[in-house]
Protein backbone atom coordinates (compact mmCIF):
# COMPACT_ATOMS: atom_id res chain seq x y z
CA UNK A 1 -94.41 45.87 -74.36
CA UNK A 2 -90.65 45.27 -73.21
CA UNK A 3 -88.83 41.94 -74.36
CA UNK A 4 -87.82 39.42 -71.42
CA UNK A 5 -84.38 37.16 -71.69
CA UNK A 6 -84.64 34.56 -69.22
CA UNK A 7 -81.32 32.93 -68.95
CA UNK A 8 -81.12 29.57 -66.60
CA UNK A 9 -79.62 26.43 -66.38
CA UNK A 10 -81.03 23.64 -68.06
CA UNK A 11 -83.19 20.94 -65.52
CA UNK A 12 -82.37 22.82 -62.15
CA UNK A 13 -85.29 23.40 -59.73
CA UNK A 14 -86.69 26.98 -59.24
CA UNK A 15 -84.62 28.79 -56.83
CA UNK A 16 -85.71 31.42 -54.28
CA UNK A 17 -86.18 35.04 -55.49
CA UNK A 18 -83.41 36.44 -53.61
CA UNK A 19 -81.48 34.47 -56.19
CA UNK A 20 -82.64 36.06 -59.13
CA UNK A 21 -81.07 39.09 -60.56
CA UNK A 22 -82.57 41.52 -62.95
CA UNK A 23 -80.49 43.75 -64.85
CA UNK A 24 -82.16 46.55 -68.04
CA UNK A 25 -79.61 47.08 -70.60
CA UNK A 26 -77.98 50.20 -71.45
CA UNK A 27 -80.18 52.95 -73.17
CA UNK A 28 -79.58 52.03 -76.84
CA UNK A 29 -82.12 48.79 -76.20
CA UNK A 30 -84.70 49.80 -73.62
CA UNK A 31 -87.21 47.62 -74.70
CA UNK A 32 -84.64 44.51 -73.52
CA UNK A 33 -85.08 43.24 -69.55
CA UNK A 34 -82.41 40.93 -68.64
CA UNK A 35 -83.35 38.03 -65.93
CA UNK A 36 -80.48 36.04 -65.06
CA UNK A 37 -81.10 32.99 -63.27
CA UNK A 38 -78.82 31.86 -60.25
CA UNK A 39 -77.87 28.24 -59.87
CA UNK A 40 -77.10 28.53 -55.66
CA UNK A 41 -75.84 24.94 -56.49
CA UNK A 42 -72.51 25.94 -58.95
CA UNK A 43 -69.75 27.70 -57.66
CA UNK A 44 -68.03 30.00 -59.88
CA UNK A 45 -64.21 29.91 -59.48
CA UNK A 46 -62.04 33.26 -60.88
CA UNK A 47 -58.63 33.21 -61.19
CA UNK A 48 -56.18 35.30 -63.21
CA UNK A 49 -53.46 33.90 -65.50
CA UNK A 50 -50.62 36.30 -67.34
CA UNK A 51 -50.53 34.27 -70.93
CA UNK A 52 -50.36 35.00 -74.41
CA UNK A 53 -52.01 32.93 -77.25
CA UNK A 54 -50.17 32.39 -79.88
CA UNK A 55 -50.80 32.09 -83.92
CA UNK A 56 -52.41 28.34 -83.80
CA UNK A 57 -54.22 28.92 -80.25
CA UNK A 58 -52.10 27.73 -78.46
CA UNK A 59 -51.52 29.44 -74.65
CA UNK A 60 -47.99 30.45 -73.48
CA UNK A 61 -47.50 31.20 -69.89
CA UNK A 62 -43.85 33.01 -69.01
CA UNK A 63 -43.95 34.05 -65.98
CA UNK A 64 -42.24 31.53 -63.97
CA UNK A 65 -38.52 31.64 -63.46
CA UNK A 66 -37.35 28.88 -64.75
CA UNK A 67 -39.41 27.47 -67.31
CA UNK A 68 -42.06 28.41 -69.90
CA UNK A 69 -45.39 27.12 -70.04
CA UNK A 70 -47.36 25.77 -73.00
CA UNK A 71 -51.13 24.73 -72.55
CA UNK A 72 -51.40 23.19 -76.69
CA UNK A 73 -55.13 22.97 -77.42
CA UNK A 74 -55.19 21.10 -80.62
CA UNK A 75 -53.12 18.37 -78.92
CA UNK A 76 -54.74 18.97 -75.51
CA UNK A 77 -51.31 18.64 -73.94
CA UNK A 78 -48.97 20.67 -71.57
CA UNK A 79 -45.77 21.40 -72.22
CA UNK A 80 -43.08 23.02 -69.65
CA UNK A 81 -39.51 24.14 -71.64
CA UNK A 82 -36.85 25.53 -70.19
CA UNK A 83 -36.64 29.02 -69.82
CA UNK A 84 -32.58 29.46 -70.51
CA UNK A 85 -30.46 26.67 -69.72
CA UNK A 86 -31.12 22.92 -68.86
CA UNK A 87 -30.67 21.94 -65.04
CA UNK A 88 -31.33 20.29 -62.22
CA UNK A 89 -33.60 23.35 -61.00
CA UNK A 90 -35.31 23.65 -64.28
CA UNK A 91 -36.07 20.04 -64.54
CA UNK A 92 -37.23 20.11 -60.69
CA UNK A 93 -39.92 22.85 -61.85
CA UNK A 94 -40.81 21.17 -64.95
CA UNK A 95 -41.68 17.53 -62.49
CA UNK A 96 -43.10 19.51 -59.67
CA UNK A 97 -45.30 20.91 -62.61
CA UNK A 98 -46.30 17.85 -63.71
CA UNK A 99 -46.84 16.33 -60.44
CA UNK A 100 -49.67 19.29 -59.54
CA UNK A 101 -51.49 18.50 -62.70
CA UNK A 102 -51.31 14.87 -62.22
CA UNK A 103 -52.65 14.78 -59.05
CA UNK A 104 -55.35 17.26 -59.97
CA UNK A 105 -56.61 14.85 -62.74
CA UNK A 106 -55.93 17.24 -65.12
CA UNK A 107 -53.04 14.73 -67.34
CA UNK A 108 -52.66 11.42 -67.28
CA UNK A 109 -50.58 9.41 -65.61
CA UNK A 110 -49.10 7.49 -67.80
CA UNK A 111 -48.22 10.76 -70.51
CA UNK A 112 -45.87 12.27 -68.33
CA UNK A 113 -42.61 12.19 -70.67
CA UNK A 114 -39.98 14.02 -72.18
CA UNK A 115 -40.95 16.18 -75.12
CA UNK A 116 -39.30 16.47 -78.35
CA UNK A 117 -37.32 19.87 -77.45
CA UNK A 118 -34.05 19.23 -75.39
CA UNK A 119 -35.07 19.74 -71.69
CA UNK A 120 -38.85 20.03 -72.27
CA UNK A 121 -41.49 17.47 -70.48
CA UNK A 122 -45.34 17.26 -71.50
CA UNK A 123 -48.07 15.42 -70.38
CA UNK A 124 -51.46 14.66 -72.04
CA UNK A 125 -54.86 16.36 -70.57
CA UNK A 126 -57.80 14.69 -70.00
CA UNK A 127 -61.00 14.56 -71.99
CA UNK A 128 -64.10 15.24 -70.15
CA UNK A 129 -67.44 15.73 -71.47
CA UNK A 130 -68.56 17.79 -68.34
CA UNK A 131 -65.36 20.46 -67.99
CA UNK A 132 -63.72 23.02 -70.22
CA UNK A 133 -60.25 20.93 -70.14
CA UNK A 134 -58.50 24.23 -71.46
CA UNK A 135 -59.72 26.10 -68.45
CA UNK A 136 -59.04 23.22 -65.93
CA UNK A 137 -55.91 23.06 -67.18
CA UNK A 138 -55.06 27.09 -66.45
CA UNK A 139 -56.77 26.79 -63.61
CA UNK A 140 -54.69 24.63 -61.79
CA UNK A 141 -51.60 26.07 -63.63
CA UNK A 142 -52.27 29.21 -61.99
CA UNK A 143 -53.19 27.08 -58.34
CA UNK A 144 -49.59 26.18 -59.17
CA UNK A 145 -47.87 29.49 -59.68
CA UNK A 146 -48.83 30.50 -56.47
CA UNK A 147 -47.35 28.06 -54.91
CA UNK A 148 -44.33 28.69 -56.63
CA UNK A 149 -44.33 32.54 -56.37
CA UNK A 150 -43.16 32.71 -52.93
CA UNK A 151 -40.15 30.91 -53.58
CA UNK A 152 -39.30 32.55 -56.44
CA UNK A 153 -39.77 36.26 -54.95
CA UNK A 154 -37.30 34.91 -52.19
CA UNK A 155 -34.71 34.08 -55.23
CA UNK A 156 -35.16 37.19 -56.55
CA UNK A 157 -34.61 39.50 -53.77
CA UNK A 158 -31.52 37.24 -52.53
CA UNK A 159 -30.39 38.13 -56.07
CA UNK A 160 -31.22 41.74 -55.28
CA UNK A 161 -29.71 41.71 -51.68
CA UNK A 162 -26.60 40.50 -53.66
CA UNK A 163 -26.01 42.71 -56.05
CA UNK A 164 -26.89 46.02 -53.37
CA UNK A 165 -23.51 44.19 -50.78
CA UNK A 166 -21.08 45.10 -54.45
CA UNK A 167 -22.75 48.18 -55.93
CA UNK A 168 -23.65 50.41 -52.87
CA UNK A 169 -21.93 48.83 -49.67
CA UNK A 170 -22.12 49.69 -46.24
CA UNK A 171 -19.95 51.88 -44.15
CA UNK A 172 -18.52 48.89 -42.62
CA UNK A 173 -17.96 46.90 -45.90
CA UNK A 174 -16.18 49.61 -47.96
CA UNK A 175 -13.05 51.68 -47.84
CA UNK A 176 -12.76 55.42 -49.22
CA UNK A 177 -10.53 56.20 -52.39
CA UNK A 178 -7.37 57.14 -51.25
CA UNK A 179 -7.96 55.73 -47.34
CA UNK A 180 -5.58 52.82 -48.23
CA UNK A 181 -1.51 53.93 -48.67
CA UNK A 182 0.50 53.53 -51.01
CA UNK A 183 3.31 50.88 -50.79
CA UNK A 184 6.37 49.69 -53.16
CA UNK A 185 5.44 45.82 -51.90
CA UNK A 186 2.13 44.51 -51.25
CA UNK A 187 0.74 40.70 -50.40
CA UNK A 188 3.63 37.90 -50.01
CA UNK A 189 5.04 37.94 -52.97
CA UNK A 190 8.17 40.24 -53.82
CA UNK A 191 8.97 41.95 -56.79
CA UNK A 192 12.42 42.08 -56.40
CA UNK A 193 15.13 39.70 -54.89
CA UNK A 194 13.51 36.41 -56.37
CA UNK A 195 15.46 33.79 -58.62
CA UNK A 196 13.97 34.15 -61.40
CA UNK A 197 12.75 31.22 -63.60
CA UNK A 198 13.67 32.35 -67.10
CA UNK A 199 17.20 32.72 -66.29
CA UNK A 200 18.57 30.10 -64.11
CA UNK A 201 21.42 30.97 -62.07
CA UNK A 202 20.02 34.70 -62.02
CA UNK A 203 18.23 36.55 -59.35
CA UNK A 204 15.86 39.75 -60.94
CA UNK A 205 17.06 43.17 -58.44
């Protein structure tokens, strides 16, 4: 007789069988049926964040521009440091950052200050008893990014645009090797015929 797994959500009324899924298991456990309950009351939300954990647990995001991200889960803080150099653009990413999460309810308000690293700012998450705060916290990091991501594709192929006008010109824009003569004199000033500083009284011929 096969084994049934009911997995629902604790006190939710009995929902309508088109909302139930069953599922066997690969081959290995045949005896195992798989029900899986459907809550038609929770929405599930997937996103997709590029980040790296690192040693302590802590997740790094890198992918903006301008700054790196730090989600610190022992602390339950985020941290935005700049990327290269400290600047007015950096520290406009870093509050715009801030700002998002703020007015997400994801930090609070009154944590929003300069970190310990030159040119970093953090702010403090919220607890909550009813949310992952990690995930929150990504989650609207990543609501973030693609806000920003337009902007900074724009940057990038100005950048792009600019460096295509010096490396491969157009017709217009450039002049052949050898198109421009030769000439004993060019621009304003002369070679020859001027007074010359480091000998006064004396003109260089």
């Amino acid at each position: 007789m096969p084994k049934i797994n009911v997995v629902a959500p604790a006190a939710v009324a009995a929902p309508e069988p088109s909302n139930i899924t069953v599922s066997v298991n690969p081959p290995e456990d045949p005896n195992l049926i798989r029900i899986e309950v459907v809550d038609p009351n929770v929405e599930k939300v997937i996103f997709n964040v590029q980040a790296r954990r690192a040693l302590n647990g802590d997740i790094m995001i890198f992918d903006h521009k301008d700054i790196d991200i730090v989600v610190m889960d022992a602390e339950k803080k985020v941290v935005a440091f700049a990327k290269d150099l400290m600047s007015e653009v950096v520290y406009g990413a870093e509050s715009r950052l801030m700002e998002h999460l703020r007015k997400a309810g994801i930090i609070e308000y009154d944590s929003i200050q300069g970190g310990n690293v030159y040119g970093s700012l953090e702010g403090k998450i919220h607890e909550s008893k009813e949310l992952d705060a990690i995930k929150m916290s990504l989650y609207q990091i990543s609501q973030w990014m693609d806000s920003e991501r337009p902007a900074m594709e724009a940057l990038e192929a100005h950048d792009d645009m600019f460096d295509d006008a010096f490396t491969t010109p157009e017709a217009e824009n450039s002049t052949e090797l050898g198109e421009v003569p030769h000439g004993e004199e060019k621009g304003s000033i002369k070679k020859h015929g001027m007074f010359s500083p480091y000998h006064y009284g004396r003109y260089t011929y």
